[in-house]
Protein backbone atom coordinates (compact mmCIF):
# COMPACT_ATOMS: atom_id res chain seq x y z
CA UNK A 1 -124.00 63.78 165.61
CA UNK A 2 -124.95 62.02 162.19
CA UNK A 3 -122.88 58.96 161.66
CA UNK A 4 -120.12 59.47 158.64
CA UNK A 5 -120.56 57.98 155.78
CA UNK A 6 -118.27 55.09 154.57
CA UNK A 7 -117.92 55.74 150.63
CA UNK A 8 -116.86 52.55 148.75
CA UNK A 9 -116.34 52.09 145.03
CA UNK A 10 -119.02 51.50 142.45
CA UNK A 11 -121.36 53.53 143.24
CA UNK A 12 -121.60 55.13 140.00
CA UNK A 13 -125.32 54.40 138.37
CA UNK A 14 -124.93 55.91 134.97
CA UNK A 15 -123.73 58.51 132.70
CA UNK A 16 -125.59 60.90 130.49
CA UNK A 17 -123.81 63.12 127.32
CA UNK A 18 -125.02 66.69 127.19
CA UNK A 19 -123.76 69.43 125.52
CA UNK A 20 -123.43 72.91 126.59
CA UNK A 21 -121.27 75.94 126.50
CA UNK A 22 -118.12 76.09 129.02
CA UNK A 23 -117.58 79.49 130.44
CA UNK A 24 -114.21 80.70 131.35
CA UNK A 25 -113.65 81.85 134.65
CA UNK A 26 -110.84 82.77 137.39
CA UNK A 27 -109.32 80.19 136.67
CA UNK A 28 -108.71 80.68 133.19
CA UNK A 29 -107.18 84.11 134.34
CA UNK A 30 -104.92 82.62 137.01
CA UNK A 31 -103.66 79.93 134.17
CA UNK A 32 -102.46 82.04 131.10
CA UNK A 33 -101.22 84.57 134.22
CA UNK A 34 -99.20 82.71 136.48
CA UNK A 35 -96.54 81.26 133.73
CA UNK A 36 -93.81 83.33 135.02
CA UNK A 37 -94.43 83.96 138.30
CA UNK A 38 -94.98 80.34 139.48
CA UNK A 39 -91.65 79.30 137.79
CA UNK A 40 -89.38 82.45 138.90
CA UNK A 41 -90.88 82.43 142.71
CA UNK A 42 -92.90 79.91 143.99
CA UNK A 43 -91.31 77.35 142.84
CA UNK A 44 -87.43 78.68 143.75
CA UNK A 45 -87.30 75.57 147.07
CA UNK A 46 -86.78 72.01 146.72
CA UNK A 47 -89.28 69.52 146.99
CA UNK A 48 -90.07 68.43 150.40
CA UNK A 49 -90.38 65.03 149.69
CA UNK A 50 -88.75 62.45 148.03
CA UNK A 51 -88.90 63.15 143.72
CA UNK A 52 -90.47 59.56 142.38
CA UNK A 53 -91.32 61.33 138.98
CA UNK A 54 -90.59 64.81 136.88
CA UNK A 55 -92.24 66.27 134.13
CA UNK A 56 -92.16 69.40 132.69
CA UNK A 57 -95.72 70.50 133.99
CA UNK A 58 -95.53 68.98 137.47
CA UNK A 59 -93.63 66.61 139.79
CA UNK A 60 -94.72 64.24 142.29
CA UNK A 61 -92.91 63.70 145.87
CA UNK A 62 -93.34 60.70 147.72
CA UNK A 63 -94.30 61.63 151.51
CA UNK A 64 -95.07 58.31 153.03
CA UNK A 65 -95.82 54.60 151.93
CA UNK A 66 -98.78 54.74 149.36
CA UNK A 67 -98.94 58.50 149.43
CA UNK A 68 -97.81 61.16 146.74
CA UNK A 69 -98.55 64.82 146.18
CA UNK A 70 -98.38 66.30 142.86
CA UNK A 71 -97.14 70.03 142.45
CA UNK A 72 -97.78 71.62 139.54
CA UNK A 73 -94.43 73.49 137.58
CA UNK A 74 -96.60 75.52 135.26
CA UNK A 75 -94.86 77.47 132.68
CA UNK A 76 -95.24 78.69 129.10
CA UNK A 77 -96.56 75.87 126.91
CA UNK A 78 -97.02 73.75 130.14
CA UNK A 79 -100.79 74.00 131.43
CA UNK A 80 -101.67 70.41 131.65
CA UNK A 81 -102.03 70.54 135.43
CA UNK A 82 -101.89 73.63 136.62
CA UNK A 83 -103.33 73.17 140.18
CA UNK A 84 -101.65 70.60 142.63
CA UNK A 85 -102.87 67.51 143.49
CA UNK A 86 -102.20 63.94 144.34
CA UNK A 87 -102.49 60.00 145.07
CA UNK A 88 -103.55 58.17 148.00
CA UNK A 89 -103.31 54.12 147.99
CA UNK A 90 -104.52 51.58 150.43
CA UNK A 91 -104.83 47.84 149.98
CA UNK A 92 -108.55 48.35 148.38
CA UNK A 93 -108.39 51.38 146.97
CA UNK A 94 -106.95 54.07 145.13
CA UNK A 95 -107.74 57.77 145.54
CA UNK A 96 -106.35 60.57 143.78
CA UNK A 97 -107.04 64.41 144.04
CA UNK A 98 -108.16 67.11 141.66
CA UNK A 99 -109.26 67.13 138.42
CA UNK A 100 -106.85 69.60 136.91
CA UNK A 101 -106.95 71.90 134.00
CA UNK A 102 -107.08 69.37 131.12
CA UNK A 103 -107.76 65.69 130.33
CA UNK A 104 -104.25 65.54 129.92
CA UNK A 105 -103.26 66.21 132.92
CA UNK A 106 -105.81 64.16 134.70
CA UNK A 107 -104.43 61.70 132.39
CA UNK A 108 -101.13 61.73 133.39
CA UNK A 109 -102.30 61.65 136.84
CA UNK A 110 -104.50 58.24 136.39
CA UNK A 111 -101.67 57.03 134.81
CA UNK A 112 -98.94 57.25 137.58
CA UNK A 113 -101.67 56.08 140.10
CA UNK A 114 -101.53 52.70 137.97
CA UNK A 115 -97.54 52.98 137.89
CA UNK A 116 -96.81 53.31 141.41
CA UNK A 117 -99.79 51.25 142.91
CA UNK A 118 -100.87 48.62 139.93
CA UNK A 119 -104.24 49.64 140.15
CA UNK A 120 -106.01 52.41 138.19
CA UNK A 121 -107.81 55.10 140.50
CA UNK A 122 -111.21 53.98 142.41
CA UNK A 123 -112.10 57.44 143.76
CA UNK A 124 -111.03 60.98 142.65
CA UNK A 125 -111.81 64.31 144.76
CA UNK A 126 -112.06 67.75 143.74
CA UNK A 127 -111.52 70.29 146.02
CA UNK A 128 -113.44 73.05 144.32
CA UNK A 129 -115.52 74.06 141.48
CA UNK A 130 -112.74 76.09 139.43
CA UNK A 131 -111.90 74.84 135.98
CA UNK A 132 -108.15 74.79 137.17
CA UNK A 133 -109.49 71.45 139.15
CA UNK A 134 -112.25 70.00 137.30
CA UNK A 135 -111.79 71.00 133.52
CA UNK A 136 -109.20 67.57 133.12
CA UNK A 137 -111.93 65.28 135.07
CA UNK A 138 -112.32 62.82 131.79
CA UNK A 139 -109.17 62.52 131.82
CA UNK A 140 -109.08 60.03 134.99
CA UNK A 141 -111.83 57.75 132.89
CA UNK A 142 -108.64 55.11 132.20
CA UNK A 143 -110.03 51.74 133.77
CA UNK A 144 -112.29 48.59 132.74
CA UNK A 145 -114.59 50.59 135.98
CA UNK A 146 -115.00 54.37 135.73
CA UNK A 147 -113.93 55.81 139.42
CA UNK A 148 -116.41 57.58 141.45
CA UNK A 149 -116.16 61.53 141.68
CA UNK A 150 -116.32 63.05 144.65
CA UNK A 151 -116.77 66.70 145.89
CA UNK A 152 -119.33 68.77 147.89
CA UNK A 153 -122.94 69.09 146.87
CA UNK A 154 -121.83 72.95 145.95
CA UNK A 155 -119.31 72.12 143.73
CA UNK A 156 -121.52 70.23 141.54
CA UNK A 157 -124.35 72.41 141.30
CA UNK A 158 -121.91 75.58 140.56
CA UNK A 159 -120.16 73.25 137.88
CA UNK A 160 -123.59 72.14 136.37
CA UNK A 161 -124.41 76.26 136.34
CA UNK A 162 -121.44 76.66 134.74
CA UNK A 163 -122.32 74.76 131.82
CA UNK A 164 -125.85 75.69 131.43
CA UNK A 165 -126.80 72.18 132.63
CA UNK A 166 -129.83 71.27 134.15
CA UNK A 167 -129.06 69.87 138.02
CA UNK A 168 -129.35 66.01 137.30
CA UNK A 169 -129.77 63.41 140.19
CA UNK A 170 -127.25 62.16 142.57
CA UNK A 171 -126.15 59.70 141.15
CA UNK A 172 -125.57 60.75 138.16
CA UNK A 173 -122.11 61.11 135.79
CA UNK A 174 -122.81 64.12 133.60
CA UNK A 175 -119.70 64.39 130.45
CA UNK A 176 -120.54 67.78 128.89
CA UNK A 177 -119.38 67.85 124.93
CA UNK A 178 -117.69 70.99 124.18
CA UNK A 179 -115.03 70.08 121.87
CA UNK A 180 -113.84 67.86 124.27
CA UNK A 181 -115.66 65.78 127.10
CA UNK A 182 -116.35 67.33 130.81
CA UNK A 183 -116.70 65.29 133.96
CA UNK A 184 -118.58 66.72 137.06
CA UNK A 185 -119.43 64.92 140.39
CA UNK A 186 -121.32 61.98 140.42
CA UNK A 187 -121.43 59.38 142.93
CA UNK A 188 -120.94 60.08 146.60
CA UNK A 189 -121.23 63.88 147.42
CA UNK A 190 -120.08 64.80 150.71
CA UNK A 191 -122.69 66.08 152.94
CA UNK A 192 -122.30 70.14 153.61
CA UNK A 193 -122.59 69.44 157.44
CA UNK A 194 -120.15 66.79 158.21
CA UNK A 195 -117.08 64.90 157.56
CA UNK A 196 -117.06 62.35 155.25
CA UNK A 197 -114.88 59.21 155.43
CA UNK A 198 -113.40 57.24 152.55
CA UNK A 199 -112.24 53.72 153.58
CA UNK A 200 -109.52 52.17 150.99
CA UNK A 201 -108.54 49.49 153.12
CA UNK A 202 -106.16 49.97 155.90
CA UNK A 203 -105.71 53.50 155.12
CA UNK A 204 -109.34 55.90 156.02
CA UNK A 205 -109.38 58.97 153.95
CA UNK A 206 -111.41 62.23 155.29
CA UNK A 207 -113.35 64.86 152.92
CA UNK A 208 -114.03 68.16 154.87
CA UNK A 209 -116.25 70.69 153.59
CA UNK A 210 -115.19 74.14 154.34
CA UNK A 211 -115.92 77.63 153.16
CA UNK A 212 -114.04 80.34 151.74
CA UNK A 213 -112.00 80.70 148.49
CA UNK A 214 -115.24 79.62 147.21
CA UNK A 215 -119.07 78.55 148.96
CA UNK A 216 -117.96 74.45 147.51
CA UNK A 217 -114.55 74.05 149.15
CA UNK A 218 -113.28 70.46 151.00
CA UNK A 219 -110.05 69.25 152.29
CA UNK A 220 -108.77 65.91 151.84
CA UNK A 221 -106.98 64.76 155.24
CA UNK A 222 -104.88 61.86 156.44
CA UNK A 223 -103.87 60.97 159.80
CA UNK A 224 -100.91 58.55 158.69
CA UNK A 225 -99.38 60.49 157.72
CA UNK A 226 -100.24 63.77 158.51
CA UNK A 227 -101.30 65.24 155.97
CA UNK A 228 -103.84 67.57 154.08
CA UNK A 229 -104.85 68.90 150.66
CA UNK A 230 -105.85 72.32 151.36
CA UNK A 231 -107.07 73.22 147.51
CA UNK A 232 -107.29 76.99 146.87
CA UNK A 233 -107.63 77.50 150.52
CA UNK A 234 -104.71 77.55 150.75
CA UNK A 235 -102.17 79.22 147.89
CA UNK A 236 -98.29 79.10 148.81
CA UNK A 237 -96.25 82.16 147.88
CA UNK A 238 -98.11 82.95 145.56
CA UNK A 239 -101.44 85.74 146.42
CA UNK A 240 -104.39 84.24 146.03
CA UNK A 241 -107.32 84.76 144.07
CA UNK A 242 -110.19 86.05 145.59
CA UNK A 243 -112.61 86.37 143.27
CA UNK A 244 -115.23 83.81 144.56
CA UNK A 245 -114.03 84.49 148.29
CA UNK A 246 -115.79 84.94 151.42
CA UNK A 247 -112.75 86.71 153.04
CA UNK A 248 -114.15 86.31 156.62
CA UNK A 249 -114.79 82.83 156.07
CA UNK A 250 -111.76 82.27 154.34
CA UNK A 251 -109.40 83.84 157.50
CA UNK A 252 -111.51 81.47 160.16
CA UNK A 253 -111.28 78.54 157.68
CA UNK A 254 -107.55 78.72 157.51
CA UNK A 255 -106.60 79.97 161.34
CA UNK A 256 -108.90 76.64 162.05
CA UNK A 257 -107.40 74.66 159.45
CA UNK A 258 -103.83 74.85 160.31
CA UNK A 259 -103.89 74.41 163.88
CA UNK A 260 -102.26 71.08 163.91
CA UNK A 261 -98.06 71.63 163.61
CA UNK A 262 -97.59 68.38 163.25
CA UNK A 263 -99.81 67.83 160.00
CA UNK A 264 -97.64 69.02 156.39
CA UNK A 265 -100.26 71.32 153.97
CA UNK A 266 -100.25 70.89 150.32
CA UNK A 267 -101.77 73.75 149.08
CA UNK A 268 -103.11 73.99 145.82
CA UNK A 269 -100.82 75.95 144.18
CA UNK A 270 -97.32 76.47 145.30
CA UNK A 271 -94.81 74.06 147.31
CA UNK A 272 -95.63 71.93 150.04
CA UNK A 273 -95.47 74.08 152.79
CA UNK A 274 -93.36 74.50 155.61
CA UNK A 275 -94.10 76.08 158.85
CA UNK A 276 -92.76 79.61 158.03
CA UNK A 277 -95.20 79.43 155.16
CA UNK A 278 -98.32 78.43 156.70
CA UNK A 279 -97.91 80.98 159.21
CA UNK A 280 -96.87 84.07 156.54
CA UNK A 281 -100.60 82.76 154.98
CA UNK A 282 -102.13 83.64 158.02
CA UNK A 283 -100.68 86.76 158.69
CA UNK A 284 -100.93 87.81 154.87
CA UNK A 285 -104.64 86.91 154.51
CA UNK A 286 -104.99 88.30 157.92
CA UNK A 287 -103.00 91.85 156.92
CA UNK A 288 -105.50 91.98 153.75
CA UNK A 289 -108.47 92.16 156.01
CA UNK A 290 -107.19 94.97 158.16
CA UNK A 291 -106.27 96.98 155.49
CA UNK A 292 -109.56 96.66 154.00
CA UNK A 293 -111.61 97.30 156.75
CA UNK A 294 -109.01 100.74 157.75
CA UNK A 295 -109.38 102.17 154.21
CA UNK A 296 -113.31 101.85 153.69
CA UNK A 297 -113.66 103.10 157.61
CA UNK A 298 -111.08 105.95 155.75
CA UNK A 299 -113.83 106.06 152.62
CA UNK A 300 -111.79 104.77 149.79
CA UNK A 301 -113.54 102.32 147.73
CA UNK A 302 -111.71 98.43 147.27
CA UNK A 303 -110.35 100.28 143.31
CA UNK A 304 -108.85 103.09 145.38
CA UNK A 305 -107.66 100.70 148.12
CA UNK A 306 -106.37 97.84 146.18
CA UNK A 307 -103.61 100.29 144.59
CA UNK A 308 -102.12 101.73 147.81
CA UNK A 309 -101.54 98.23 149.11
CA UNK A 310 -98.54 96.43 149.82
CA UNK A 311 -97.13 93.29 151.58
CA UNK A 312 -94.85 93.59 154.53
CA UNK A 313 -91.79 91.98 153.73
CA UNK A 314 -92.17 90.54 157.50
CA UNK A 315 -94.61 88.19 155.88
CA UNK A 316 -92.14 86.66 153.09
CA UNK A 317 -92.55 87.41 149.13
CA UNK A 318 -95.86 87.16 146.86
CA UNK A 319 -96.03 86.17 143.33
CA UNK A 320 -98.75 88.06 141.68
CA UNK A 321 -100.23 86.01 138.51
CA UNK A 322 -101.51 89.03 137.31
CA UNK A 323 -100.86 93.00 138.20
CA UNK A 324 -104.31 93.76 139.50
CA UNK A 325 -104.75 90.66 141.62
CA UNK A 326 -104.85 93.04 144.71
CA UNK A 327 -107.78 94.55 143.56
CA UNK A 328 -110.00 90.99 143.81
CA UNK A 329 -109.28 90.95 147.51
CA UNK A 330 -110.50 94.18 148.41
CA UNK A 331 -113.67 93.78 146.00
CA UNK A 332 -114.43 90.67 148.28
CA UNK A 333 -114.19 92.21 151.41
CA UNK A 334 -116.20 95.25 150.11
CA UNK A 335 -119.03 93.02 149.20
CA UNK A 336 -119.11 91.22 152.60
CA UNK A 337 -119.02 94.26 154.60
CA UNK A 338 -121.83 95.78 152.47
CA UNK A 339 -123.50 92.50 152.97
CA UNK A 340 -123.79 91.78 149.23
């Protein structure tokens, strides 16, 4: 097996200024549609951990020494973060993940990094290409040294797409001018086949790729404490979008990620999860996939399927950001089983 990679800050050679259109995706859909539902369902628990700071977009819970996750409260007029994220310290280092749906946000973020740890943030991760993660990456440029941006190899080259950009090289910090600046990956992408491991000094961060909300997902994982940032892996009472999905992928992804019950999920939208949770995910995601497959052995197509569907209340309540969200699910797993 490969040795891991130990990724260390600095290792940002330059940055280049290009401009190019932005094109509005899922996650543009999922942000002016889940206002409601977010605040009304998902949302209805306490935190898990302990509250260190409360705004009205987001909130950030303490869950060890040196170690906060951020859960997004999105509501109307409130769209700063949208996704969840969070900050990991060690003595060296500071880490924070996601780059959220505006500079603002990401802003914010940066900024409580520097509150609670005195230092501005050295690394940042995104979990996934979806502008609900990545359109607020500027945002974290607050420091005298700009942090290096971290995500899979397939993250950048679908964000780069996205933009009409050219692929640039690996090292490489590409801002995009659209009105206002854009930030994708530039410094130490994680290899597709293998873990890698960010060292921040007494505390060793992993990046994980993994495959299934979208072809470019990671997780970010800790071992003290337990804990992992699942990104749109993994959405919390709230049904996911499935509009980039491999649905196969995505069930074998999850039933593999969430095999430890000692390690606490932070999905990427929704609460921190309990157990109950994680294991209503399963079933849900797994309950989508047999329906699927019985109505196209049945004939229907995914627009006839998608409208006959429903939950089991066995497996807990769904938010639905939008009406028709059922229908992305079953357009996914039609494409895979017709091998599109």
């Amino acid at each position: 097996m490969p040795r891991e990679p130990t990724c260390t800050p600095g290792d940002i050679s330059r940055r280049t200024i290009l401009s190019g259109a932005v094109s509005c995706g899922a996650y543009t859909l999922f942000a002016l549609g889940a206002t409601t539902a977010l605040n009304r369902r998902a949302f209805a628990d306490q935190a898990l951990g302990e509250t260190v700071r409360t705004e009205p977009f987001a909130r950030l819970e303490m869950l060890g020494q040196g170690v906060w996750a951020m859960i997004s409260t999105t509501g109307p007029g409130q769209m700063q973060t949208v996704s969840n994220g969070g900050i990991i310290a060690g003595s060296e280092g500071v880490l924070v993940v996601e780059g959220l749906n505006t500079i603002e946000g990401a802003a914010w973020l940066s900024q409580m990094a520097k509150d609670l740890t005195g230092r501005w943030p050295t690394h940042v991760v995104v979990t996934h290409y979806h502008g609900d993660h990545s359109n607020g990456l500027a945002g974290h440029l607050r420091g005298a040294e700009p942090p290096a941006v971290l995500a899979t190899l397939k993250t950048r080259e679908l964000l780069l797409n996205q933009w009409g950009q050219p692929p640039a090289g690996e090292g490489d910090q590409v801002i995009a001018t659209t009105g206002q600046p854009r930030l994708v990956p530039n410094a130490i992408l994680v290899h597709p086949d293998r873990t890698t491991t960010i060292d921040l000094g007494g505390r060793t961060v992993r990046l994980v790729p993994r495959l299934g909300h979208t072809p470019s997902d990671l997780t970010i994982e800790l071992d003290e404490p337990k804990l992992t940032w699942c990104g749109d892996l993994f959405f919390n009472r709230l049904f996911p979008w499935y509009g980039d999905a491999i649905p196969s992928k995505l069930s074998a992804t999850c039933t593999a990620l969430f095999e430890d019950i000692h390690t606490t999920y932070i999905p990427g939208h929704g609460p921190i999860a309990k157990r109950e949770d994680v294991r209503n995910y399963l079933g849900m995601i797994e309950h989508v996939g047999q329906a699927a497959h019985t109505a196209f052995d049945a004939g229907k197509t995914a627009d006839q399927a998608w409208r006959e569907y429903q939950i089991p209340e066995a497996l807990g309540e769904w938010a639905k950001f939008r009406e028709d969200v059922y229908r992305y699910a079953f357009l996914a797993w039609e494409r895979e089983l017709r091998g599109e």
